[in-house]
Structure formats: structure tokens, C-alpha cells
C-alpha atoms as a PDB file:
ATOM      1  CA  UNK A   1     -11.218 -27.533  24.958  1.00  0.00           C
ATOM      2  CA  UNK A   2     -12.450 -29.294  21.797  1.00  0.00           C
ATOM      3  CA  UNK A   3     -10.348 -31.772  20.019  1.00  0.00           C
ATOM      4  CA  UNK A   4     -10.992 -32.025  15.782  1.00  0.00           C
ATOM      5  CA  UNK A   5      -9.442 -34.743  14.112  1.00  0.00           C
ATOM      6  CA  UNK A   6      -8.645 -34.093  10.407  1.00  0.00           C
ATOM      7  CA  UNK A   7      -8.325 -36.418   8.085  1.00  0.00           C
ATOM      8  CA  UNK A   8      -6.350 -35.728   4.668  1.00  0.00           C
ATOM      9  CA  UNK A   9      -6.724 -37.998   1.516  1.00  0.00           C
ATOM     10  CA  UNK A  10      -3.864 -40.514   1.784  1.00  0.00           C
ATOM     11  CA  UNK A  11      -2.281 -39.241   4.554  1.00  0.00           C
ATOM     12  CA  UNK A  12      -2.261 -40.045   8.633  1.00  0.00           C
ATOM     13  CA  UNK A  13      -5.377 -38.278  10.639  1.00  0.00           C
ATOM     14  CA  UNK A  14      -3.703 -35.412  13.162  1.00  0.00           C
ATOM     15  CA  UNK A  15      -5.947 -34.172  16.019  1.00  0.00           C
ATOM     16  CA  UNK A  16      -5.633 -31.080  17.284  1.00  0.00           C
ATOM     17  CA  UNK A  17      -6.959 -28.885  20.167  1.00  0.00           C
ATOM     18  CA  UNK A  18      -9.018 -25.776  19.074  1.00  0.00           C
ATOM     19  CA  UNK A  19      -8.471 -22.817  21.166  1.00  0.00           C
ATOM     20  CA  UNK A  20     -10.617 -20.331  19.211  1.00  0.00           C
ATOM     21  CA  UNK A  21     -12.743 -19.701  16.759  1.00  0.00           C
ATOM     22  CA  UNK A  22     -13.755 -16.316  14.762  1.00  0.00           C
ATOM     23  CA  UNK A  23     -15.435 -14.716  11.734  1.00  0.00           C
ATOM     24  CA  UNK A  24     -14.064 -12.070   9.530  1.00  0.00           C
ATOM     25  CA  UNK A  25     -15.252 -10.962   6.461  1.00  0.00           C
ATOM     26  CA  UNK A  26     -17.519 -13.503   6.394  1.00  0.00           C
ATOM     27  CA  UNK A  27     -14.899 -16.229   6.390  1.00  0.00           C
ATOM     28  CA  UNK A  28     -14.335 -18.254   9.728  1.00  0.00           C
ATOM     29  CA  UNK A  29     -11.419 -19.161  10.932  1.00  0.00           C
ATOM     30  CA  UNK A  30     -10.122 -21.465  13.821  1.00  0.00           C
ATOM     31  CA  UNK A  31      -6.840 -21.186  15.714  1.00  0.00           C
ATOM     32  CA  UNK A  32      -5.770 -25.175  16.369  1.00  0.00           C
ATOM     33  CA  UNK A  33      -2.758 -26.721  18.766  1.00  0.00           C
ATOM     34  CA  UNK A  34      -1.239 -30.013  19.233  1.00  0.00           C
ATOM     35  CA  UNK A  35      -0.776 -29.750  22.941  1.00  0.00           C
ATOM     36  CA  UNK A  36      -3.784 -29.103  25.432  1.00  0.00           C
ATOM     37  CA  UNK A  37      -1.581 -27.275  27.639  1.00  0.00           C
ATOM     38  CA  UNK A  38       0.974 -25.004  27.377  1.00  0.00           C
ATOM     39  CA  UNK A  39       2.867 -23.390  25.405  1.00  0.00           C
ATOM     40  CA  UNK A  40       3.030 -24.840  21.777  1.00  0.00           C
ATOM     41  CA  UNK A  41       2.680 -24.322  17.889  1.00  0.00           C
ATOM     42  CA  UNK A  42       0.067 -23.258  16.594  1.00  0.00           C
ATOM     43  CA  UNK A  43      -1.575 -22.746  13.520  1.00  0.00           C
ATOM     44  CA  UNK A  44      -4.450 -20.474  11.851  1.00  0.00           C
ATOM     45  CA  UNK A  45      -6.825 -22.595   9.726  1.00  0.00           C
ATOM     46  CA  UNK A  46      -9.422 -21.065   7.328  1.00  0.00           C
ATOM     47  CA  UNK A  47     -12.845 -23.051   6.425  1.00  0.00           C
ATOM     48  CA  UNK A  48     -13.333 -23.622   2.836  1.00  0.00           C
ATOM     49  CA  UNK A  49     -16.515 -25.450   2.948  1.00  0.00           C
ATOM     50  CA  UNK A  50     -19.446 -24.692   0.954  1.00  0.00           C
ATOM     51  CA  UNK A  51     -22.939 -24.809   3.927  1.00  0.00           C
ATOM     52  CA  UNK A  52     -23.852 -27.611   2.156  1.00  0.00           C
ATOM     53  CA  UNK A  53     -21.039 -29.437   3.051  1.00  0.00           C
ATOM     54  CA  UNK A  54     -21.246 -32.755   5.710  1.00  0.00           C
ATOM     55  CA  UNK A  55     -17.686 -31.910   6.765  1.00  0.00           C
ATOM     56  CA  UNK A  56     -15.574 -29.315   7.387  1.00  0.00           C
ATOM     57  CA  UNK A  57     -13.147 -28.654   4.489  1.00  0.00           C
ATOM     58  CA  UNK A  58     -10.228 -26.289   5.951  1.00  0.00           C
ATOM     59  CA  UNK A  59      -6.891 -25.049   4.435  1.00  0.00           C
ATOM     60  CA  UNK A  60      -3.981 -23.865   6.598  1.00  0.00           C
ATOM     61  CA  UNK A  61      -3.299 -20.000   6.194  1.00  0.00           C
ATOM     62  CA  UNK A  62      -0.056 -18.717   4.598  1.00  0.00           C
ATOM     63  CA  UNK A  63      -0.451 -16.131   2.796  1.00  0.00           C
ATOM     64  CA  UNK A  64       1.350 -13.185   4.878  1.00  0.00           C
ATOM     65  CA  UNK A  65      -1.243 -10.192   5.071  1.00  0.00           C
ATOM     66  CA  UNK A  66      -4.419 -12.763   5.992  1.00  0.00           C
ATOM     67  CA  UNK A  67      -2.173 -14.241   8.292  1.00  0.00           C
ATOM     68  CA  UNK A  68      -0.987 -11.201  10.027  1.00  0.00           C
ATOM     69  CA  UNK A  69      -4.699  -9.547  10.243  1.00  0.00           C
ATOM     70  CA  UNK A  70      -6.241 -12.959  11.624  1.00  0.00           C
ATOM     71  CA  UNK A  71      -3.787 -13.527  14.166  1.00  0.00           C
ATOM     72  CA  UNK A  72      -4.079  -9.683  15.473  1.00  0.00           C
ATOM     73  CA  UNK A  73      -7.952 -10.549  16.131  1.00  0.00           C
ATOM     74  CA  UNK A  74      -7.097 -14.015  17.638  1.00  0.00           C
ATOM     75  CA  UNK A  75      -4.385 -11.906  19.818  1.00  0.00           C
ATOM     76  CA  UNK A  76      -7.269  -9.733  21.043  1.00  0.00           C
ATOM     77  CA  UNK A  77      -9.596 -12.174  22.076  1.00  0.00           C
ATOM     78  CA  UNK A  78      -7.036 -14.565  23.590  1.00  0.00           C
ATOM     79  CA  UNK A  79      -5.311 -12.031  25.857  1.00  0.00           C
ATOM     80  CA  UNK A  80      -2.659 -14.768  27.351  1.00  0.00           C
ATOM     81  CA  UNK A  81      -1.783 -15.648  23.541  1.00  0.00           C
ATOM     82  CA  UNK A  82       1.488 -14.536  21.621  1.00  0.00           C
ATOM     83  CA  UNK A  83       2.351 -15.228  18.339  1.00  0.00           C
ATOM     84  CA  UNK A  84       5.656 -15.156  16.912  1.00  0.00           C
ATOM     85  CA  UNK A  85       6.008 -15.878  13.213  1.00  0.00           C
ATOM     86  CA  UNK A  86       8.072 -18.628  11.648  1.00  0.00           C
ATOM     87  CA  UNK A  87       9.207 -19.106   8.298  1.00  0.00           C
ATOM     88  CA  UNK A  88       6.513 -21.488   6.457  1.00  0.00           C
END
């Protein structure tokens, strides 16, 4: 399993595991963990970078419908994954 590290202006880095990875709509999309194993939060980040870009540039999804329509797809390709919503 891949491990990113991000790193936010002024704040502490936070790695996290990367358990998938998908395209919709032309936007891509990763779904990201803190724990390798196990069962654990998780959250659906959307890539904002221009191509150009040397790094990744990605934003943390909230807004309820994108939410709800990327984590369907993630819940079809990760068979053994269930997501259950929390207030943001």
C-alpha cells in the first residue's frame, strides 16, 4: 500500500495510506487512511492540480452530493469497504 505524505503551509506533515485511486468526470480522486490495517477513518481527497504542476495539490471532499457519488464508486471497487458518514 502506498504511503503520501502531505505537507500543508504552516502546519505539521500527516502521512497517510492510499487505498484507492479513481477518475470521474475527469477529476481523480484518492481514498487515504491513517492506519495500514484495519478498520479506520477515512477520507475522500480530490486533486486540484493543474498537469503542470510538480506536486500534487489535493483538497478534502465535503460537499454532500460529490461525496456521496465518489464514495458509491470507491464502495464498488473496494468490495470489503463500508462507509458510514460522519458529521464534518
Amino acid at each position: 500500500m502506498d504511503k503520501i505524505v502531505f505537507q500543508p503551509e504552516g502546519e505539521v506533515p500527516a502521512a497517510f495510506y492510499v487505498l484507492e485511486q479513481t477518475t470521474i468526470a475527469g477529476k481523480t480522486y484518492i481514498l487515504v487512511t491513517e492506519t495500514e490495517d484495519g478498520d479506520g477513518e477515512a477520507l475522500i481527497l480530490r486533486d486540484t492540480s493543474a498537469p503542470e504542476d510538480a506536486d500534487g495539490v489535493y483538497v478534502v471532499v465535503t460537499e454532500e452530493t460529490e461525496l456521496s457519488a465518489v464514495a458509491e464508486v470507491f464502495s464498488k471497487i473496494l468490495e470489503d469497504v463500508e462507509f458510514i458518514e460522519e458529521d464534518f
